[in-house]
C-alpha atoms as a PDB file:
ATOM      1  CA  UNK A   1     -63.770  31.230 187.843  1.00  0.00           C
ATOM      2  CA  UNK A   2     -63.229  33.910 190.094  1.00  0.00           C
ATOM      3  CA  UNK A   3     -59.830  36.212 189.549  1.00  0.00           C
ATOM      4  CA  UNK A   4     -58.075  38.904 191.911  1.00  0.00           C
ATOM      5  CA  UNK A   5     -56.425  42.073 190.046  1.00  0.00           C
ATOM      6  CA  UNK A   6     -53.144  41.833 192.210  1.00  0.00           C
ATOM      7  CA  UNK A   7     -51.466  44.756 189.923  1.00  0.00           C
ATOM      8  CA  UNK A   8     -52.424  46.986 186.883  1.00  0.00           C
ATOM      9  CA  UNK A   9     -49.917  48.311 184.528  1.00  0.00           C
ATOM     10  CA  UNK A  10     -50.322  50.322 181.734  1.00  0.00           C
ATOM     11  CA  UNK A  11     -50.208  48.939 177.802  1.00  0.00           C
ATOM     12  CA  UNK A  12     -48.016  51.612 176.752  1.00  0.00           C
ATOM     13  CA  UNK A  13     -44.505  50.776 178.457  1.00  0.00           C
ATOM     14  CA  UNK A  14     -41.210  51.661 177.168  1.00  0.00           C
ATOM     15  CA  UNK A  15     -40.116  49.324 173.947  1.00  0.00           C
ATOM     16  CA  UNK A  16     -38.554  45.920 175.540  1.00  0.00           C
ATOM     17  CA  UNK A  17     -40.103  46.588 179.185  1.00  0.00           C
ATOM     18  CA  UNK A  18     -42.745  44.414 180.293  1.00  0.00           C
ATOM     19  CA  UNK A  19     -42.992  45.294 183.879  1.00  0.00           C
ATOM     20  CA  UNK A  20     -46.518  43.089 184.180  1.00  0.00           C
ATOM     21  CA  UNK A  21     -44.506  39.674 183.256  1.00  0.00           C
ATOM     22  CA  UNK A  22     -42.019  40.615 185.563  1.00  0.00           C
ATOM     23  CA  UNK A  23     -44.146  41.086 188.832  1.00  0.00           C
ATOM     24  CA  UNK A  24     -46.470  38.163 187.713  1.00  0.00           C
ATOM     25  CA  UNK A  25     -43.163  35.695 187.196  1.00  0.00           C
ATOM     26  CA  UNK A  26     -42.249  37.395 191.117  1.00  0.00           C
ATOM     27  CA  UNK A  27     -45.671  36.461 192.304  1.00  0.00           C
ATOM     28  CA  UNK A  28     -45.090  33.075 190.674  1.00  0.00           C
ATOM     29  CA  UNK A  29     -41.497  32.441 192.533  1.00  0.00           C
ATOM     30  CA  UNK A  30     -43.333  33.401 195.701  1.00  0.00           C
ATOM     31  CA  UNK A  31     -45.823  29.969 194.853  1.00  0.00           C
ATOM     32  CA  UNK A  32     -48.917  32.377 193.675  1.00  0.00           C
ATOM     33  CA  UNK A  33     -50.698  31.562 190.174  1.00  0.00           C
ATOM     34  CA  UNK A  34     -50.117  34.975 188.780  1.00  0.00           C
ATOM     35  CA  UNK A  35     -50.823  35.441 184.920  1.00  0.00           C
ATOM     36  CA  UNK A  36     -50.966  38.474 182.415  1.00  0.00           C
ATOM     37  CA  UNK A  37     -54.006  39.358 180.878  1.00  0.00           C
ATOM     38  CA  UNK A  38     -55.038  42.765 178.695  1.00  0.00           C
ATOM     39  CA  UNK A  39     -57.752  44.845 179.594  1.00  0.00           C
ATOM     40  CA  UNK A  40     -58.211  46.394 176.368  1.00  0.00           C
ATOM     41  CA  UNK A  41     -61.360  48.729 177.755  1.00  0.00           C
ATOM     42  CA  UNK A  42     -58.965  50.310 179.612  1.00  0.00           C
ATOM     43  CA  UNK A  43     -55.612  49.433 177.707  1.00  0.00           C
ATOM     44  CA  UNK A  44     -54.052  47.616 180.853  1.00  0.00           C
ATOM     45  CA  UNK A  45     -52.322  44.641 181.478  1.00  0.00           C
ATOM     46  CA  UNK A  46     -53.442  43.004 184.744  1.00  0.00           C
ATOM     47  CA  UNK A  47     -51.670  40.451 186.518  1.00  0.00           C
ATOM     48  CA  UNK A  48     -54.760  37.971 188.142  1.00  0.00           C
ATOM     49  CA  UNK A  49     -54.470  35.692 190.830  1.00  0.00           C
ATOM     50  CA  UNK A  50     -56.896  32.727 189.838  1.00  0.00           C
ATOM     51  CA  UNK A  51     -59.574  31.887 193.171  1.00  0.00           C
ATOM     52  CA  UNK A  52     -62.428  29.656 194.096  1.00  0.00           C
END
């Protein structure tokens, strides 16, 4: 399966932020299939649009 990076945020936001569930739950609202995923190579979380 083939995934688009839509946004990158980084893993060490402010205690009770999560700005990556917030723009992927956004995306979803807008009818996009947005998730969260870690990139722990470069400690990001990247919100994915799933593709063909």
């Amino acid at each position: 399966m083939e995934r688009t990076v839509l946004e990158r945020f980084p893993a060490g936001g402010p205690r009770g932020s999560w700005p990556a569930e917030e723009f992927a739950a956004a995306r979803r609202a807008e009818g996009i299939h947005a998730t969260v995923i870690q990139d722990i190579r470069t400690d990001e979380f990247l919100v994915v649009k799933a593709g063909a």
